[in-house]
PDB file of N, CA and C in Angstrom:
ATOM      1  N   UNK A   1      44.105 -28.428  -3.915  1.00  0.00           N
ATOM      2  CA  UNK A   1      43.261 -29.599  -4.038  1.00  0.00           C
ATOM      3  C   UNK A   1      43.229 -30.076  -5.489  1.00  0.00           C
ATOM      4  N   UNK A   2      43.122 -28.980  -6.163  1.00  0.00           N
ATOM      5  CA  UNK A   2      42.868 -29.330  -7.761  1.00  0.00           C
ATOM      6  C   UNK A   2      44.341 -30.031  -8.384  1.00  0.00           C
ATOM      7  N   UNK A   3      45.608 -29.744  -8.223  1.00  0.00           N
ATOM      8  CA  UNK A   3      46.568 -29.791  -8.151  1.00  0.00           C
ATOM      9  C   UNK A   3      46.851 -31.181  -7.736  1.00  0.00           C
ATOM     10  N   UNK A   4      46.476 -31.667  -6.543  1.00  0.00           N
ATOM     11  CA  UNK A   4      46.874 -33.276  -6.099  1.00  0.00           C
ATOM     12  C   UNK A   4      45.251 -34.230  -6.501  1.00  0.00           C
ATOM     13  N   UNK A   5      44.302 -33.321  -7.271  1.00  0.00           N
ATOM     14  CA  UNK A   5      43.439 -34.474  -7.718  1.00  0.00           C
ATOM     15  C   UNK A   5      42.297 -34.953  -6.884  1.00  0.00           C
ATOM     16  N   UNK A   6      42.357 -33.980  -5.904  1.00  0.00           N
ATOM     17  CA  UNK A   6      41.325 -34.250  -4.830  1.00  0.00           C
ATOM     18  C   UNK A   6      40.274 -33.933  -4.920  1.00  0.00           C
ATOM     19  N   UNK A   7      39.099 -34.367  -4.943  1.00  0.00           N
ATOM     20  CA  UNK A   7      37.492 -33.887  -5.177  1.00  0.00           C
ATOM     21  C   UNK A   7      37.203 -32.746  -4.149  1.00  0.00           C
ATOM     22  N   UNK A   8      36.395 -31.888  -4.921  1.00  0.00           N
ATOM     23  CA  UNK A   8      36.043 -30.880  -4.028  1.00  0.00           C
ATOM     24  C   UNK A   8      34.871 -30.312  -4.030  1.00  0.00           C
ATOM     25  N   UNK A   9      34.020 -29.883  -3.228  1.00  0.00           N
ATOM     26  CA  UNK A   9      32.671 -29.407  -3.350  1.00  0.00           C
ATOM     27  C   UNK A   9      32.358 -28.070  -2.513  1.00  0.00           C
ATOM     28  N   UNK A  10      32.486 -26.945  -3.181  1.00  0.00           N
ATOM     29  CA  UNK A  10      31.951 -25.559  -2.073  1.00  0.00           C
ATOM     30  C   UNK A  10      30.417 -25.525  -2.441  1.00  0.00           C
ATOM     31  N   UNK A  11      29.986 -25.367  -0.539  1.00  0.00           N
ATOM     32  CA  UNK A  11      28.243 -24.670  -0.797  1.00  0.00           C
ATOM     33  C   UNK A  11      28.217 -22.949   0.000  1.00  0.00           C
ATOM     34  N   UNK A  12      28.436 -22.136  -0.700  1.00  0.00           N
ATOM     35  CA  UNK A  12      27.896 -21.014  -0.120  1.00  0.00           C
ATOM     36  C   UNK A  12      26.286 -20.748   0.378  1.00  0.00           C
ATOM     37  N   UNK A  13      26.484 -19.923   1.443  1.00  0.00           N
ATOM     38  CA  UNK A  13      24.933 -19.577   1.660  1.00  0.00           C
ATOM     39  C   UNK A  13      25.312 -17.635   1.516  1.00  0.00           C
ATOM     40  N   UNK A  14      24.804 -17.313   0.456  1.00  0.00           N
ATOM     41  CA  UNK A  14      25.018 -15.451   0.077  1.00  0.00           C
ATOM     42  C   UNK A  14      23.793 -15.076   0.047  1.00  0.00           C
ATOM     43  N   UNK A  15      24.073 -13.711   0.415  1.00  0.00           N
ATOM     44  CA  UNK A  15      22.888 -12.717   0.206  1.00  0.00           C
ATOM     45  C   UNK A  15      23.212 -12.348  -1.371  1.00  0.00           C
ATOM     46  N   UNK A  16      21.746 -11.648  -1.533  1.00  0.00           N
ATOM     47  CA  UNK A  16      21.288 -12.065  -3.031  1.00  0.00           C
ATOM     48  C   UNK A  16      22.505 -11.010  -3.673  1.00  0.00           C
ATOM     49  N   UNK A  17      23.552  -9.935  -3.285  1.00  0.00           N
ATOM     50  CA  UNK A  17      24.581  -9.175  -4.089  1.00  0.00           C
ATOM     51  C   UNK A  17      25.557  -9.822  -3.642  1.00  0.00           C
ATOM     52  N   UNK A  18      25.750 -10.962  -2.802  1.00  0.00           N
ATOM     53  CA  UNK A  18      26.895 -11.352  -3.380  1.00  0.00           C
ATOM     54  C   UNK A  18      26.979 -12.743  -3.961  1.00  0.00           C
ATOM     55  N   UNK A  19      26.228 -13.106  -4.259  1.00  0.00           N
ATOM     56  CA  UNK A  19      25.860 -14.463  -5.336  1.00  0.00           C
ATOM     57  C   UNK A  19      27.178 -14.296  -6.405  1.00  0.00           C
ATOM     58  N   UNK A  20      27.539 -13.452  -6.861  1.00  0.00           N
ATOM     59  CA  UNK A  20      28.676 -13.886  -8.273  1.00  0.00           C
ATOM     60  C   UNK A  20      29.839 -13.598  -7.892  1.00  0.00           C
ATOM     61  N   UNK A  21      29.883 -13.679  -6.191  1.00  0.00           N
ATOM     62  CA  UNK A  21      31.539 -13.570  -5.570  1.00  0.00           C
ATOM     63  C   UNK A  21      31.965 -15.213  -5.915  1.00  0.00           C
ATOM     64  N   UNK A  22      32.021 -16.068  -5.999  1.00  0.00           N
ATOM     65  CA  UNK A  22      32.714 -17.378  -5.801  1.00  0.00           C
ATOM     66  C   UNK A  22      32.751 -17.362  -7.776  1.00  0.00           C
ATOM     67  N   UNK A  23      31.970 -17.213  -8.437  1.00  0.00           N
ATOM     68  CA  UNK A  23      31.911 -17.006  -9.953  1.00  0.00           C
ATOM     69  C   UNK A  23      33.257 -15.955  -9.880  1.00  0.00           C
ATOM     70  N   UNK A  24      33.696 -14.683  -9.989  1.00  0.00           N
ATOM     71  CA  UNK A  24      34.527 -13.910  -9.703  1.00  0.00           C
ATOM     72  C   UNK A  24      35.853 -14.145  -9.344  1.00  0.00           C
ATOM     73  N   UNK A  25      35.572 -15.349  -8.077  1.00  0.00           N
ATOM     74  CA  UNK A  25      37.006 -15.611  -7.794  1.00  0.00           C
ATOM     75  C   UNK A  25      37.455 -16.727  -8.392  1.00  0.00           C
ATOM     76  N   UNK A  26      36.427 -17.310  -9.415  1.00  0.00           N
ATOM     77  CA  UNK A  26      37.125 -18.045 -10.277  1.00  0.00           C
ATOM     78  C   UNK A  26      37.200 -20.109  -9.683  1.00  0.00           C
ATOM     79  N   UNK A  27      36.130 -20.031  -8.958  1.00  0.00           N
ATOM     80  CA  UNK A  27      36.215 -20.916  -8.095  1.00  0.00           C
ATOM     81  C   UNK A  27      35.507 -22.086  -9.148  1.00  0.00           C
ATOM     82  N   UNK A  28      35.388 -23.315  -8.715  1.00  0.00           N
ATOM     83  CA  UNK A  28      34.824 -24.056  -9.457  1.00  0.00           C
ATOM     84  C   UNK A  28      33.828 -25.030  -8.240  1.00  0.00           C
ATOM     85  N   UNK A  29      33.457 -26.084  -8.816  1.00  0.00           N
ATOM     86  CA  UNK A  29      32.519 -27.220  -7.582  1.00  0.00           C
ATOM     87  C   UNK A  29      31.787 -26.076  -6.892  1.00  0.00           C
ATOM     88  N   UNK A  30      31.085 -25.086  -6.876  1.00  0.00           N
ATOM     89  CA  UNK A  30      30.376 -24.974  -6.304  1.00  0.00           C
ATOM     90  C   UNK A  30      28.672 -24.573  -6.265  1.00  0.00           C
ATOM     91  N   UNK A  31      28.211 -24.532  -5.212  1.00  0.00           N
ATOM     92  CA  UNK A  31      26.709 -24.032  -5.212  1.00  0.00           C
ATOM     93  C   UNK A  31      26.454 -23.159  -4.427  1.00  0.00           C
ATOM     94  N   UNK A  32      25.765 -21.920  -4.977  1.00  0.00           N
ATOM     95  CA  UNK A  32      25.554 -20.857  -3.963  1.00  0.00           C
ATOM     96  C   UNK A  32      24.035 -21.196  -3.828  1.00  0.00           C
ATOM     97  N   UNK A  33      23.260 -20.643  -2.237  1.00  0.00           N
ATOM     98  CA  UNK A  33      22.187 -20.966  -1.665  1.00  0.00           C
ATOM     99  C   UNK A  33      21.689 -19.237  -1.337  1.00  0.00           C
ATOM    100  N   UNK A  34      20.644 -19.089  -1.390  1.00  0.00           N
ATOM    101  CA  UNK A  34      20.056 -18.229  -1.373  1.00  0.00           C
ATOM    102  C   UNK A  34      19.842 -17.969   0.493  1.00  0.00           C
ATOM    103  N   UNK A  35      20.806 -16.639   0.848  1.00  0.00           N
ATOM    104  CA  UNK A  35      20.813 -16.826   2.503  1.00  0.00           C
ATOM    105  C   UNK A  35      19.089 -16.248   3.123  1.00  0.00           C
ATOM    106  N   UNK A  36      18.948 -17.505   3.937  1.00  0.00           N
ATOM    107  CA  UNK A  36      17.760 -17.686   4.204  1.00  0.00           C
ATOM    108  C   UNK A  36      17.812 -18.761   5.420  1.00  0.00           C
ATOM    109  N   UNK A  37      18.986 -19.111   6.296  1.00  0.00           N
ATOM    110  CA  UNK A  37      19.060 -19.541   7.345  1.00  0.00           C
ATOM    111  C   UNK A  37      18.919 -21.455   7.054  1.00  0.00           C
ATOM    112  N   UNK A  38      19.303 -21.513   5.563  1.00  0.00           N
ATOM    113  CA  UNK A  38      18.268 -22.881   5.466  1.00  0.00           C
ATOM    114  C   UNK A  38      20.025 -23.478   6.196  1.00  0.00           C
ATOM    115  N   UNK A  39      21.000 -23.026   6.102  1.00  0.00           N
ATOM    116  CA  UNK A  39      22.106 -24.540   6.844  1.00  0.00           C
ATOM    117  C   UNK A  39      22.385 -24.022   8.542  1.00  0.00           C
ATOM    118  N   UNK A  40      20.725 -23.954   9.036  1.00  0.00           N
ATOM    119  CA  UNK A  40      20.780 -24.253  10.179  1.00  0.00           C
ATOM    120  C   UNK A  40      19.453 -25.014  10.427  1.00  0.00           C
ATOM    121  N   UNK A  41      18.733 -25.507   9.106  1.00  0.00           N
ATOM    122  CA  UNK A  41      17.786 -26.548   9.318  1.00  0.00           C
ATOM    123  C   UNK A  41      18.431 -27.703   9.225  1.00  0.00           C
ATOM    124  N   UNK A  42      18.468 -28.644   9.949  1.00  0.00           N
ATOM    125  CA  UNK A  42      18.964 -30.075   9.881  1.00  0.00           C
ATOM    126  C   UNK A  42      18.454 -30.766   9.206  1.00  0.00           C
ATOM    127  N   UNK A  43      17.060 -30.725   8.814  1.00  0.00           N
ATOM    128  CA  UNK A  43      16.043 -31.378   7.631  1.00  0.00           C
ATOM    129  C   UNK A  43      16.140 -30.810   6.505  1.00  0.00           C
ATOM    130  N   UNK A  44      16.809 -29.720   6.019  1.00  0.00           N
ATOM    131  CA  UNK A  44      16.530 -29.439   4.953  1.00  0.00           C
ATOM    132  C   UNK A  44      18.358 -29.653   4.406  1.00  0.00           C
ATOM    133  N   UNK A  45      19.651 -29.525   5.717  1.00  0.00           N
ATOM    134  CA  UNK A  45      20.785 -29.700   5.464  1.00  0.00           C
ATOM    135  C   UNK A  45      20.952 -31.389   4.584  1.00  0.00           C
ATOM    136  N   UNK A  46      19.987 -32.187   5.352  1.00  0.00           N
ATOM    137  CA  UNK A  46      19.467 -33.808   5.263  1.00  0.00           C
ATOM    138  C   UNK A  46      19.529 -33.956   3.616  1.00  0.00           C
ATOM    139  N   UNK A  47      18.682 -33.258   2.748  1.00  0.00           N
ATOM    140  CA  UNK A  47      18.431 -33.102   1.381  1.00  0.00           C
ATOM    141  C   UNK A  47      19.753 -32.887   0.645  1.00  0.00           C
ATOM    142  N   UNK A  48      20.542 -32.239   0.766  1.00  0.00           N
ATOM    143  CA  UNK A  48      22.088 -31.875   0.256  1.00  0.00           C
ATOM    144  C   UNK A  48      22.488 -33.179  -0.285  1.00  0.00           C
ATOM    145  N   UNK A  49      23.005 -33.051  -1.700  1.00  0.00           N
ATOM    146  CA  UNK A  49      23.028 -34.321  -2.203  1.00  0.00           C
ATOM    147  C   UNK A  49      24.430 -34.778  -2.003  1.00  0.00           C
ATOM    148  N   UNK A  50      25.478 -33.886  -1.180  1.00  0.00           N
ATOM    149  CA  UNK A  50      26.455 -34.485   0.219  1.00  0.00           C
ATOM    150  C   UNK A  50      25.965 -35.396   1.019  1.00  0.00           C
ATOM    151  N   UNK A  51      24.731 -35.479   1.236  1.00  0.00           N
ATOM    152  CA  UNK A  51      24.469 -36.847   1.708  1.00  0.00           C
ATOM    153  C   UNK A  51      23.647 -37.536   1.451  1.00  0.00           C
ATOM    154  N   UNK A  52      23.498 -37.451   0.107  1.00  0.00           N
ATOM    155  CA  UNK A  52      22.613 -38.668  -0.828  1.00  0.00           C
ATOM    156  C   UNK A  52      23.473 -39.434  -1.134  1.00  0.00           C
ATOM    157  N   UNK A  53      24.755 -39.404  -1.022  1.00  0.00           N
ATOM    158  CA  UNK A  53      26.218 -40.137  -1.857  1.00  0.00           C
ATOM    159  C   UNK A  53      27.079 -41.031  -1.016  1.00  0.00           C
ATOM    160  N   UNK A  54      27.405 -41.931  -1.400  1.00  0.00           N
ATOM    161  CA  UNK A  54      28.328 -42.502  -0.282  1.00  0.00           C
ATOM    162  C   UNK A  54      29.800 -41.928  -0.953  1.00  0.00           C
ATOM    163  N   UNK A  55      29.770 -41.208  -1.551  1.00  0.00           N
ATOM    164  CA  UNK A  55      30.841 -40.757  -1.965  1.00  0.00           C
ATOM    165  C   UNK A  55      31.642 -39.733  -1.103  1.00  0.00           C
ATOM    166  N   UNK A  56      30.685 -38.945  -0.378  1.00  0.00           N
ATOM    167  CA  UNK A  56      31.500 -38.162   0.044  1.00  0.00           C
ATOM    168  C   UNK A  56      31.402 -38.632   1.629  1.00  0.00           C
ATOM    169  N   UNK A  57      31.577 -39.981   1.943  1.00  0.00           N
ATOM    170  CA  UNK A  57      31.469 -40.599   3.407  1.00  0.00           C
ATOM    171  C   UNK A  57      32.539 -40.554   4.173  1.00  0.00           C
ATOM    172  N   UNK A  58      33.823 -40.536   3.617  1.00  0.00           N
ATOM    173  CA  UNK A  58      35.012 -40.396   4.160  1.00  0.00           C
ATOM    174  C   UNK A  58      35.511 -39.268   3.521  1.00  0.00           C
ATOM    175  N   UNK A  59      35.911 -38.148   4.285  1.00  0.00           N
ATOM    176  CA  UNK A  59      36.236 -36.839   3.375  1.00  0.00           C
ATOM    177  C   UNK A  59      36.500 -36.204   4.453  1.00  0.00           C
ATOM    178  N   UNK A  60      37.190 -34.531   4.086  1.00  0.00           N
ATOM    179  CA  UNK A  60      37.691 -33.779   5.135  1.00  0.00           C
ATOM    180  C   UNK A  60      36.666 -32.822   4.830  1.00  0.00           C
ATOM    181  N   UNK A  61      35.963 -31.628   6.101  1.00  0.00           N
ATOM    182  CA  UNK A  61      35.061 -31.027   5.852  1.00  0.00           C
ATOM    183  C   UNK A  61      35.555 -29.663   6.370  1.00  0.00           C
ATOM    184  N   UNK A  62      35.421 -28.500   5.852  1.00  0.00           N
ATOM    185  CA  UNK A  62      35.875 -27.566   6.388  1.00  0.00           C
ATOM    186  C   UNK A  62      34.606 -26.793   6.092  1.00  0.00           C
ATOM    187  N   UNK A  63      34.174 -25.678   7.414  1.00  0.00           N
ATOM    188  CA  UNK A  63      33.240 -25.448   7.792  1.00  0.00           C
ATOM    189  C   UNK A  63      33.290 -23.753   8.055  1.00  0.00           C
ATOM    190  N   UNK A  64      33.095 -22.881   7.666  1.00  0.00           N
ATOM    191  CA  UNK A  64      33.538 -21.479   8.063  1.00  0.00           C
ATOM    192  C   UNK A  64      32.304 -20.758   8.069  1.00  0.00           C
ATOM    193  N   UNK A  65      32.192 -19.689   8.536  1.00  0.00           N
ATOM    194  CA  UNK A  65      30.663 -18.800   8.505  1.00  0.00           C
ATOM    195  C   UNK A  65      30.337 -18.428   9.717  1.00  0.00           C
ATOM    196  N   UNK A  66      28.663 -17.967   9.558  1.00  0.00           N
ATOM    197  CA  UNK A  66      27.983 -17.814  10.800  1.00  0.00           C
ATOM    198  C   UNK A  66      28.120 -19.268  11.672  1.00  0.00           C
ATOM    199  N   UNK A  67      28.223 -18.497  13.330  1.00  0.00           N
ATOM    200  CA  UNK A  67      28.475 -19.918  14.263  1.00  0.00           C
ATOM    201  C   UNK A  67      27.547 -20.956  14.217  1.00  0.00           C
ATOM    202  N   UNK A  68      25.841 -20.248  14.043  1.00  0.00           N
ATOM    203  CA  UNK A  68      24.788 -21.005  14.331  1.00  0.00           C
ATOM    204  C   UNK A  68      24.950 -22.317  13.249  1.00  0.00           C
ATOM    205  N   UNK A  69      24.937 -21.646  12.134  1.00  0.00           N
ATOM    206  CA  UNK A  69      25.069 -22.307  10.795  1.00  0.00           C
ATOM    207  C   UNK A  69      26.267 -23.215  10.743  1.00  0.00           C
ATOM    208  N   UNK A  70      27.238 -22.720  11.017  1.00  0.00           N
ATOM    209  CA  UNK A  70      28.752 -24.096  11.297  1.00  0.00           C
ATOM    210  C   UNK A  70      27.768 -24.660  12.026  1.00  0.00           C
ATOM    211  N   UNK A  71      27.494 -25.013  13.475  1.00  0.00           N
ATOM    212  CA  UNK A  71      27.004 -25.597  14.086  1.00  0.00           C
ATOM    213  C   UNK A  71      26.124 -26.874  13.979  1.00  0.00           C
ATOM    214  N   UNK A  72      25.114 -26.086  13.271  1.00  0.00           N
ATOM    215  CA  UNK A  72      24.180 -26.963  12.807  1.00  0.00           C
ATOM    216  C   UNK A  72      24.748 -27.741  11.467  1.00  0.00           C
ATOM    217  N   UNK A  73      25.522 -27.690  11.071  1.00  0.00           N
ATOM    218  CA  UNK A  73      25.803 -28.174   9.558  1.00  0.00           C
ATOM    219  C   UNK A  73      27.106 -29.451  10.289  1.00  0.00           C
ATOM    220  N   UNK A  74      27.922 -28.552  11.241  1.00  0.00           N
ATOM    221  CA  UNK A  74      28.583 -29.899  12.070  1.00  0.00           C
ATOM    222  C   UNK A  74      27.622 -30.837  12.372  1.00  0.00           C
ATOM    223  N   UNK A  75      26.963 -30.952  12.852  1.00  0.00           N
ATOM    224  CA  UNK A  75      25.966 -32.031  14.006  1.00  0.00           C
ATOM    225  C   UNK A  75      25.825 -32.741  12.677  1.00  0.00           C
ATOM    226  N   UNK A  76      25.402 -32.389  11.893  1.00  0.00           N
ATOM    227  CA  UNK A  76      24.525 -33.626  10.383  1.00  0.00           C
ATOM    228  C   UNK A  76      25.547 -33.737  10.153  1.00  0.00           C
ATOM    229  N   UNK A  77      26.998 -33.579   9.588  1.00  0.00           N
ATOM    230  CA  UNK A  77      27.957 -34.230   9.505  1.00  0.00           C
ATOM    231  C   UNK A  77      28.365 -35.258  10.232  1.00  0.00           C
ATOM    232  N   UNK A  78      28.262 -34.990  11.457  1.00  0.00           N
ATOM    233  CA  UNK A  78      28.706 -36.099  12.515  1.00  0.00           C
ATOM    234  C   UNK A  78      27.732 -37.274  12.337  1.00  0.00           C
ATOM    235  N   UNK A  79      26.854 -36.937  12.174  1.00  0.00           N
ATOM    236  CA  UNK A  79      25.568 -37.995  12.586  1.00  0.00           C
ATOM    237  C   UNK A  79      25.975 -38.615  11.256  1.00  0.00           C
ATOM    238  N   UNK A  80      26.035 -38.108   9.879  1.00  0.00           N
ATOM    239  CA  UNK A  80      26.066 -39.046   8.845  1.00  0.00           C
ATOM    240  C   UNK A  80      27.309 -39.238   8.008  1.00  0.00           C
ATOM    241  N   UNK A  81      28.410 -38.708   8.404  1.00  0.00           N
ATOM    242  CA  UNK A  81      29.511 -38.603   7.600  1.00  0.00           C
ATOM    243  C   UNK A  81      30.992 -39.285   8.857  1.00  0.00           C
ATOM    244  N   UNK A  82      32.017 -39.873   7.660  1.00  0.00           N
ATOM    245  CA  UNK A  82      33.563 -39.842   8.865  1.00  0.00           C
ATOM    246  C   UNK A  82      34.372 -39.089   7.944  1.00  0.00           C
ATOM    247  N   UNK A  83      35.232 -38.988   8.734  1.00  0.00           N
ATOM    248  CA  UNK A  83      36.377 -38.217   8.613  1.00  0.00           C
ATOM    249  C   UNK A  83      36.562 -36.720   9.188  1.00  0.00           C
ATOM    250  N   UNK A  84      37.470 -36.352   9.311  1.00  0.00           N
ATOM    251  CA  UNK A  84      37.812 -34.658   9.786  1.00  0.00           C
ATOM    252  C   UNK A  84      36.682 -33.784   9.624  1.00  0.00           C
ATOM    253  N   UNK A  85      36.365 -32.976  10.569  1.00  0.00           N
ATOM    254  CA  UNK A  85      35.482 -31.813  10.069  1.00  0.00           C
ATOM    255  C   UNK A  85      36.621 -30.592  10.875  1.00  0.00           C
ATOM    256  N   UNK A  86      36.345 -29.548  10.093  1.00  0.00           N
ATOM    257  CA  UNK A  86      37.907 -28.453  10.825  1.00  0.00           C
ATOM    258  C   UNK A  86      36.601 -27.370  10.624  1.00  0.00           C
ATOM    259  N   UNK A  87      36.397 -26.564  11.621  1.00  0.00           N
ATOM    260  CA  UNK A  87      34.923 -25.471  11.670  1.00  0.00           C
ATOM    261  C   UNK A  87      35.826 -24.190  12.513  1.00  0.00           C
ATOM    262  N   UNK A  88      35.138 -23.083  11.914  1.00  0.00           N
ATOM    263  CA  UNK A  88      35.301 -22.148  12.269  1.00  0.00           C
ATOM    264  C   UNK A  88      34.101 -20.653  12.129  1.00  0.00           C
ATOM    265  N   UNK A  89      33.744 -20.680  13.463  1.00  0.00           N
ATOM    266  CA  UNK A  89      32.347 -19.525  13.015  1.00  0.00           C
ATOM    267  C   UNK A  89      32.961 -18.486  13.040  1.00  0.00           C
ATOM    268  N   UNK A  90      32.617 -17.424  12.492  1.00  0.00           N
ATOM    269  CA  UNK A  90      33.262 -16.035  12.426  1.00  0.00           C
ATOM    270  C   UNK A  90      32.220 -14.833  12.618  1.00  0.00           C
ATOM    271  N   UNK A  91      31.425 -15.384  12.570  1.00  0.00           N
ATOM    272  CA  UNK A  91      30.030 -14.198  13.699  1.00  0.00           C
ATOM    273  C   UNK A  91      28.730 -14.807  14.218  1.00  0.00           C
ATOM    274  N   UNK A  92      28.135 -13.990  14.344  1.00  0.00           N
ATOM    275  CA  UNK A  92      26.617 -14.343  15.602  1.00  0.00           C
ATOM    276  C   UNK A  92      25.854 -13.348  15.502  1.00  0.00           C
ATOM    277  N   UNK A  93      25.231 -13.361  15.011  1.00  0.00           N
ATOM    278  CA  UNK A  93      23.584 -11.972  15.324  1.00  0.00           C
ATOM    279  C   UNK A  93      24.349 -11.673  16.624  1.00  0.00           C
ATOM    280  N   UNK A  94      24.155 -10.540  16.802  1.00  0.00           N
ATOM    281  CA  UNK A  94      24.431  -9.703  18.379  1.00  0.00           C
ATOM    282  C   UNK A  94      25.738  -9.995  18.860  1.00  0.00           C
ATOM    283  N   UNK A  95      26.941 -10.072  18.373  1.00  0.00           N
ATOM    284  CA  UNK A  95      27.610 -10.910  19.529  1.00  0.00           C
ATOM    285  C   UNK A  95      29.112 -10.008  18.561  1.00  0.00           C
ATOM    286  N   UNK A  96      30.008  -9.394  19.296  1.00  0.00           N
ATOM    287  CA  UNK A  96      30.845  -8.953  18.873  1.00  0.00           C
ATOM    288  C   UNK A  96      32.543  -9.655  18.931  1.00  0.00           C
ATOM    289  N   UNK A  97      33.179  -9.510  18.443  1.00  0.00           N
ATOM    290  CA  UNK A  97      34.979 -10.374  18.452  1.00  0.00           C
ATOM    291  C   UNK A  97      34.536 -11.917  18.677  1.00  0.00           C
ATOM    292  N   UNK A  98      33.955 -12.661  17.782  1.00  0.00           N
ATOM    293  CA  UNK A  98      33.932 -14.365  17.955  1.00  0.00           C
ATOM    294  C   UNK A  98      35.418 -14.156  17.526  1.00  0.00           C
TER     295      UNK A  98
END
């Protein structure tokens, strides 16, 4: 992305030891969130200044994590954003091989 000039924005949601993994890997654009279930509130996803912007209105969204949380973070995309969203949950409280 950095390479062809493309804007980029990571939001982690970490538990409080692994907060300085994305610092570590050397990553840049991003914000880590204190995991606390908040990107499966739709009102509080609403606040993300991803969608205070018309900037990021047409964009590709890639979505990885807990399912609930993809989930809910898809739906407010849809409702307020175009372009691609590409999601992938990779676990579930209780729920084994997603």
């Amino acid at each position: 992305m950095k390479k062809n000039n493309h804007q980029f924005q990571f939001y982690f949601e970490l538990d409080e030891e692994n907060k300085s993994v994305p610092e570590l890997l050397e990553l840049e654009n991003y914000t880590v969130f204190t995991k606390n279930n908040s990107f499966r509130n739709e009102k509080w996803l609403n606040t993300l200044p991803l969608f205070q912007t018309q900037e990021w209105n047409i964009a590709n969204f890639a979505l990885v994590g807990n399912a609930k949380s993809v989930q809910t973070f898809r739906k407010v995309l849809k409702d307020k954003k175009q372009g691609n969203i590409y999601s992938q949950g990779y676990w579930l409280e209780g729920k084994k091989g997603l």
